[in-house]
PDB file of N, CA and C in Angstrom:
ATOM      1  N   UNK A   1    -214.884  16.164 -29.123  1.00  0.00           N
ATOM      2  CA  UNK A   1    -215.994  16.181 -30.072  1.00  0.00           C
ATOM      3  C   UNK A   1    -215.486  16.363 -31.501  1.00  0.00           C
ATOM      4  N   UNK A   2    -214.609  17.475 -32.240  1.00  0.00           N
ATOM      5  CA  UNK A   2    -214.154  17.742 -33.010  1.00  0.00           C
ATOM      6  C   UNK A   2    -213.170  16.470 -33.570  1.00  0.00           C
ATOM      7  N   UNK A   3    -212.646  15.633 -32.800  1.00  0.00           N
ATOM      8  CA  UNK A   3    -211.865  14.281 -33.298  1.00  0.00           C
ATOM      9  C   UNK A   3    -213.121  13.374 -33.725  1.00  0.00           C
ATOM     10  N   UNK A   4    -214.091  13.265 -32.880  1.00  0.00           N
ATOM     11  CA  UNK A   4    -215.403  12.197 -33.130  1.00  0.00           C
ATOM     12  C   UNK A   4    -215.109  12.610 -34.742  1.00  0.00           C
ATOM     13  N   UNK A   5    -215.746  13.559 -34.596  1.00  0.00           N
ATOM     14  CA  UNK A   5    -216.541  14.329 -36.226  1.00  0.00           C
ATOM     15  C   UNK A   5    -215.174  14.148 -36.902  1.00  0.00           C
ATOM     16  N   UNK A   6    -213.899  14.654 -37.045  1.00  0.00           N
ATOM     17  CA  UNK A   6    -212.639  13.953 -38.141  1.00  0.00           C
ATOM     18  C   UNK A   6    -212.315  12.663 -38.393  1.00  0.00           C
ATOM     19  N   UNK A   7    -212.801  11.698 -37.360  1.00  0.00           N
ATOM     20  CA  UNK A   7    -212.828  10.140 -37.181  1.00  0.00           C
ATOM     21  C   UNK A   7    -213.782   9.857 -38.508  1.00  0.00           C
ATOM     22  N   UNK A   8    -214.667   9.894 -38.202  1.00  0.00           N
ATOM     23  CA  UNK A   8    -215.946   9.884 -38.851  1.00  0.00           C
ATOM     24  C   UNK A   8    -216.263  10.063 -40.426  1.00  0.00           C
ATOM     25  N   UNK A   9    -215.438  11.660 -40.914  1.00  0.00           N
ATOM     26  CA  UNK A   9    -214.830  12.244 -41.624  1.00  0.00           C
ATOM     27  C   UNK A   9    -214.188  11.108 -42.693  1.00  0.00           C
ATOM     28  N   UNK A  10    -212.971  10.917 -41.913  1.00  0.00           N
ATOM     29  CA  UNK A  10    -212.122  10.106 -42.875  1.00  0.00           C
ATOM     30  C   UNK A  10    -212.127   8.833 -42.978  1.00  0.00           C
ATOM     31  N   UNK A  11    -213.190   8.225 -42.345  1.00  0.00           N
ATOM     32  CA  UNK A  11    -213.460   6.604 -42.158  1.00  0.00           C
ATOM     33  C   UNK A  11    -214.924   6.905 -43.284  1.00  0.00           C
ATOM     34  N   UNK A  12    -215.431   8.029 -43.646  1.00  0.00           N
ATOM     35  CA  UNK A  12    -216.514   7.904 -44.994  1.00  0.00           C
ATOM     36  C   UNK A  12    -215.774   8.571 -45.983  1.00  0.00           C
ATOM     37  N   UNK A  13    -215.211   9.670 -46.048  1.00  0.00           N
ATOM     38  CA  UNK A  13    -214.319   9.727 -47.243  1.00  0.00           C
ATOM     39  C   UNK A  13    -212.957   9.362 -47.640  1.00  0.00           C
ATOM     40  N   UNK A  14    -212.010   8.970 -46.777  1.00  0.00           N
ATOM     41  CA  UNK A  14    -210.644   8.561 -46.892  1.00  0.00           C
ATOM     42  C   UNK A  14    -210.115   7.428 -47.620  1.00  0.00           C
ATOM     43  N   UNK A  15    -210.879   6.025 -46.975  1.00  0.00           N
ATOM     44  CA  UNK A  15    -210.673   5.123 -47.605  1.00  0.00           C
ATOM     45  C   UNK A  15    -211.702   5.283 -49.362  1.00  0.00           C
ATOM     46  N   UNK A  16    -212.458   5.461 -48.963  1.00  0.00           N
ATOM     47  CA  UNK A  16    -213.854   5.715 -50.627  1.00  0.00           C
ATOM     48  C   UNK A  16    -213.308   5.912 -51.324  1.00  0.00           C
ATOM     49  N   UNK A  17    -212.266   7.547 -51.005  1.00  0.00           N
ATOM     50  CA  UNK A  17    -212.166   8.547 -51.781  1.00  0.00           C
ATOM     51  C   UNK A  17    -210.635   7.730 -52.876  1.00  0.00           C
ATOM     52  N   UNK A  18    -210.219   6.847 -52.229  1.00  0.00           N
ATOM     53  CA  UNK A  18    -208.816   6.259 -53.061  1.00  0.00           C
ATOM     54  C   UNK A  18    -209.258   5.079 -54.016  1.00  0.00           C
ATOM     55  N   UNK A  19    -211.140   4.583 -53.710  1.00  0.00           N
ATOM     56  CA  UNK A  19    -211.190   3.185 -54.327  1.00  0.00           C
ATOM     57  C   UNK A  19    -211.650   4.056 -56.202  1.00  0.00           C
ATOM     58  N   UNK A  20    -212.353   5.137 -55.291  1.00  0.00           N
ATOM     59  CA  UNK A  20    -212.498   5.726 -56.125  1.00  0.00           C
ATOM     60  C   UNK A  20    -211.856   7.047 -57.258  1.00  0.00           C
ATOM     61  N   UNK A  21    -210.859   7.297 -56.954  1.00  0.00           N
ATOM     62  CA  UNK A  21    -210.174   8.050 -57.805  1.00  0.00           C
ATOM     63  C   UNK A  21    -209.413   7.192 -58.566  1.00  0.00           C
ATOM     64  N   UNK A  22    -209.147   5.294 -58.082  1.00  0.00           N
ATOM     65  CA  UNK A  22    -208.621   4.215 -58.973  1.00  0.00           C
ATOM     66  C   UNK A  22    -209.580   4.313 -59.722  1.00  0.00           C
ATOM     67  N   UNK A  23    -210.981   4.194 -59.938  1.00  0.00           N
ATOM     68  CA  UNK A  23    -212.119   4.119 -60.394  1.00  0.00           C
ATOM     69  C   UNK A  23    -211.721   5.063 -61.896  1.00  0.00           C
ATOM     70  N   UNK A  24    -211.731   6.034 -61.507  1.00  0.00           N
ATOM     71  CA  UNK A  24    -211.592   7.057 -62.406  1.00  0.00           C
ATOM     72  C   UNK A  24    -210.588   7.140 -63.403  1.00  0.00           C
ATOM     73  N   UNK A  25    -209.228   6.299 -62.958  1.00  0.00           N
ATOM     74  CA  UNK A  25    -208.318   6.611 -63.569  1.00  0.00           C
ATOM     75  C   UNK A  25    -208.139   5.405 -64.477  1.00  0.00           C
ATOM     76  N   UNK A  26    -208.654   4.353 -63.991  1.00  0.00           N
ATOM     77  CA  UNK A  26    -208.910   3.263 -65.288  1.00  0.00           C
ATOM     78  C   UNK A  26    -209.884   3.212 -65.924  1.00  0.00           C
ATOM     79  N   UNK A  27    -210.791   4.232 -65.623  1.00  0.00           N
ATOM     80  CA  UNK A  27    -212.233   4.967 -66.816  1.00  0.00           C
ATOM     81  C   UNK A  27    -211.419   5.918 -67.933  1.00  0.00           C
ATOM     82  N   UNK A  28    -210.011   6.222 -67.239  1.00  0.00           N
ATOM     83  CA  UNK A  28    -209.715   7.886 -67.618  1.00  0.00           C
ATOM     84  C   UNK A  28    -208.715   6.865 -69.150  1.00  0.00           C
ATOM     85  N   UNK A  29    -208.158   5.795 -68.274  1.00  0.00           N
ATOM     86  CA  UNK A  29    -207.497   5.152 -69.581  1.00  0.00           C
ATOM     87  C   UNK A  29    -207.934   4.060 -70.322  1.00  0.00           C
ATOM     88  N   UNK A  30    -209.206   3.589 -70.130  1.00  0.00           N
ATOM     89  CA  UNK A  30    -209.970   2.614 -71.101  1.00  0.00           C
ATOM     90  C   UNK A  30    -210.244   4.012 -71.857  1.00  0.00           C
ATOM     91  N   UNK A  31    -211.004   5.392 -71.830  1.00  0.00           N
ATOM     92  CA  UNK A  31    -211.446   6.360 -72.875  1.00  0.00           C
ATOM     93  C   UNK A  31    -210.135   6.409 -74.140  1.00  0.00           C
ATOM     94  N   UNK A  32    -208.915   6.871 -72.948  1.00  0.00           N
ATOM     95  CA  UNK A  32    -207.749   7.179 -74.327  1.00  0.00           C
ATOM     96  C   UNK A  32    -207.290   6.061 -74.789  1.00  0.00           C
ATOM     97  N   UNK A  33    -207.379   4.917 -74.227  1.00  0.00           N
ATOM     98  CA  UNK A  33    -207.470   3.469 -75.401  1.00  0.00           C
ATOM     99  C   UNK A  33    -208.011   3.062 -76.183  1.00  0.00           C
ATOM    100  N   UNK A  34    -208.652   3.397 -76.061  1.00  0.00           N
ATOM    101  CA  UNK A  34    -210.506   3.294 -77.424  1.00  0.00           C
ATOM    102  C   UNK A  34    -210.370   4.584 -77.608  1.00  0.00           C
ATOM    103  N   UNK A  35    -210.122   6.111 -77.548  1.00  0.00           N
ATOM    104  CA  UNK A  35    -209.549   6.732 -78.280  1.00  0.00           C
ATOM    105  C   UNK A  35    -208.388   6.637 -79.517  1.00  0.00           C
ATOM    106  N   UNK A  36    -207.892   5.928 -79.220  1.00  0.00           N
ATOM    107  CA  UNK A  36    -206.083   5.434 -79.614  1.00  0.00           C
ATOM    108  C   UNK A  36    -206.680   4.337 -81.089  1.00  0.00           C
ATOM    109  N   UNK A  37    -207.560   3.867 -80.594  1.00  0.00           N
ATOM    110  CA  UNK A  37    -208.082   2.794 -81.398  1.00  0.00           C
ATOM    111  C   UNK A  37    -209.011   2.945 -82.658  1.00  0.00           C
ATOM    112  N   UNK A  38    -209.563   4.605 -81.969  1.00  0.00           N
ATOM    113  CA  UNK A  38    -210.547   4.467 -83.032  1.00  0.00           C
ATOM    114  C   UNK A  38    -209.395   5.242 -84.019  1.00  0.00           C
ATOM    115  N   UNK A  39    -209.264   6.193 -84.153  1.00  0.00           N
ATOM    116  CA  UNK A  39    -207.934   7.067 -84.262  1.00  0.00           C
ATOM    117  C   UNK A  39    -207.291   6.391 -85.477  1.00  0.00           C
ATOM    118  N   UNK A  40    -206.777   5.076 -85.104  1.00  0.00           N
ATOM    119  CA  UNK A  40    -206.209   4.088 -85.784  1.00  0.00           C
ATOM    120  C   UNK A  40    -207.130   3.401 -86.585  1.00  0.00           C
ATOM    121  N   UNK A  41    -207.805   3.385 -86.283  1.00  0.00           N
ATOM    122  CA  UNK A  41    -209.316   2.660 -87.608  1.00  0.00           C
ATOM    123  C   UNK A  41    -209.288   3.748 -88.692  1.00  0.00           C
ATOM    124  N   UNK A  42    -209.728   5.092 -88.538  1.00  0.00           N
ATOM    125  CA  UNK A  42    -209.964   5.535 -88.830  1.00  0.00           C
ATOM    126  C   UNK A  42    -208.882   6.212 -90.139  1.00  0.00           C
ATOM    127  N   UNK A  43    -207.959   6.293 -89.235  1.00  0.00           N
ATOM    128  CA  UNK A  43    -206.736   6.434 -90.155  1.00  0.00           C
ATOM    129  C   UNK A  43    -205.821   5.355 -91.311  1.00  0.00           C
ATOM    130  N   UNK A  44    -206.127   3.925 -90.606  1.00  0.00           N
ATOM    131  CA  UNK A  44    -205.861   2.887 -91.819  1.00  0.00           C
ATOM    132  C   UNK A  44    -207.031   2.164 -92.129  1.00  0.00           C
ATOM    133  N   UNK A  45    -208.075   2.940 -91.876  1.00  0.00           N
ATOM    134  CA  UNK A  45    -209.526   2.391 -92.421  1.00  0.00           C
ATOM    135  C   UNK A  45    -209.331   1.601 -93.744  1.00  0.00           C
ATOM    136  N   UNK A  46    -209.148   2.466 -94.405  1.00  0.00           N
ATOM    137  CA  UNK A  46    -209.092   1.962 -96.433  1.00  0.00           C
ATOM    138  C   UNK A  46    -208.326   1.626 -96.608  1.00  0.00           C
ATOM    139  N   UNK A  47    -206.985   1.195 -96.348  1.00  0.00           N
ATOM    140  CA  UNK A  47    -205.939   0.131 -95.995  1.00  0.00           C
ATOM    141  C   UNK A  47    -206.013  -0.880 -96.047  1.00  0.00           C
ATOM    142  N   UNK A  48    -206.925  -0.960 -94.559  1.00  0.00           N
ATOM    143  CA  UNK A  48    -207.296  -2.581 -94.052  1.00  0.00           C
ATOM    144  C   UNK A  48    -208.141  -3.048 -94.951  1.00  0.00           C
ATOM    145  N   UNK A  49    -209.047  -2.056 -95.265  1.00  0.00           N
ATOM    146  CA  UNK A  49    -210.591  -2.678 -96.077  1.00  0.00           C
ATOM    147  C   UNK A  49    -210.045  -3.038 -97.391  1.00  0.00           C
ATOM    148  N   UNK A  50    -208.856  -2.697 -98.168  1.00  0.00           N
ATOM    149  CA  UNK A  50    -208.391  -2.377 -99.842  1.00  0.00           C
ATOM    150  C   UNK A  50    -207.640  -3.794 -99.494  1.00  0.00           C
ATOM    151  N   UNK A  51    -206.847  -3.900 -98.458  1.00  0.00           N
ATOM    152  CA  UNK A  51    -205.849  -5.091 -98.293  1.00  0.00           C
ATOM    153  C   UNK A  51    -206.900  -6.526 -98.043  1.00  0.00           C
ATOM    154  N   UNK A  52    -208.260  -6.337 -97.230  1.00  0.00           N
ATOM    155  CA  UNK A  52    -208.879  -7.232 -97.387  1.00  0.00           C
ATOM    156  C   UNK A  52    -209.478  -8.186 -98.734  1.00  0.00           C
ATOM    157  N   UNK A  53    -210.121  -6.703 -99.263  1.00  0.00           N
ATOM    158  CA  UNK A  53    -210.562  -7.294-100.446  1.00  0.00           C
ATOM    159  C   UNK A  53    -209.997  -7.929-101.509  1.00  0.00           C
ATOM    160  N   UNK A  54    -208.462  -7.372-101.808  1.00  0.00           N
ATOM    161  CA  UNK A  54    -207.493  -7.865-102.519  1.00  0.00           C
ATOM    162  C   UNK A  54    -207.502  -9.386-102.083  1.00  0.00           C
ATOM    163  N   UNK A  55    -207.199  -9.989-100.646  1.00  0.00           N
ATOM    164  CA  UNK A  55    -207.112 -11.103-100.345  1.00  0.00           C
ATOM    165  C   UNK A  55    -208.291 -11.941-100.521  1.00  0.00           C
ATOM    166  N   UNK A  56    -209.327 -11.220-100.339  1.00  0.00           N
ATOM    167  CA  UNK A  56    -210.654 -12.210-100.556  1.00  0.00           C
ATOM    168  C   UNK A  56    -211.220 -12.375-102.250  1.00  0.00           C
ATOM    169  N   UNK A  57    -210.294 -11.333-102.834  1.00  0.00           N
ATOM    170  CA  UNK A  57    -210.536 -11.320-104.298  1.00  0.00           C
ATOM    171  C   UNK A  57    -209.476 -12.448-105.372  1.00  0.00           C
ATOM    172  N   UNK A  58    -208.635 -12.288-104.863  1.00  0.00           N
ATOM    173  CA  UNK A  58    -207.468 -14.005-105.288  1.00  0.00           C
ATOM    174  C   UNK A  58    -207.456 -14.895-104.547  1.00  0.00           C
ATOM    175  N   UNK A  59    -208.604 -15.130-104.026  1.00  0.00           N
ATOM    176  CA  UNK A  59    -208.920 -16.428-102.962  1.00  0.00           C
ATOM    177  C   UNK A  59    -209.795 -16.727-103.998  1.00  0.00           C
ATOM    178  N   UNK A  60    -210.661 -16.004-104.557  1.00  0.00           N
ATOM    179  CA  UNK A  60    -212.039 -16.614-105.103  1.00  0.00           C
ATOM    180  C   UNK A  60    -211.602 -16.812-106.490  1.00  0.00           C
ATOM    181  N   UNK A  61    -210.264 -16.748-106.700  1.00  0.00           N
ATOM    182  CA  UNK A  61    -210.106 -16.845-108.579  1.00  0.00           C
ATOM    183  C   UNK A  61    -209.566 -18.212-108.237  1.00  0.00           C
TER     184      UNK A  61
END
């Protein structure tokens, strides 16, 4: 009886439990990638935006 019920057991959480902790861990590193990203916006924000305008400003002369 006690094997039924561990059969049972690990045929609903065993296989699940691995599709899903992959689940998690490419949730866990799309966050610190788009962390990483904003991070980086944020930090050469006025950079990018100063280097743009310069270029769109001797384009138009």
């Amino acid at each position: 009886m006690a094997t039924v019920i561990a059969e049972r057991l690990v045929s609903l959480f065993g296989r699940g439990s691995e599709r899903g902790q992959a689940m998690v861990e490419y949730a866990l590193i799309l966050v610190l990638v788009v962390i990483v990203v904003l991070v980086i916006l944020i930090v050469m924000g006025n950079t990018v935006k100063n280097m743009y305008c310069n270029i769109a400003g001797s384009l138009n002369h």
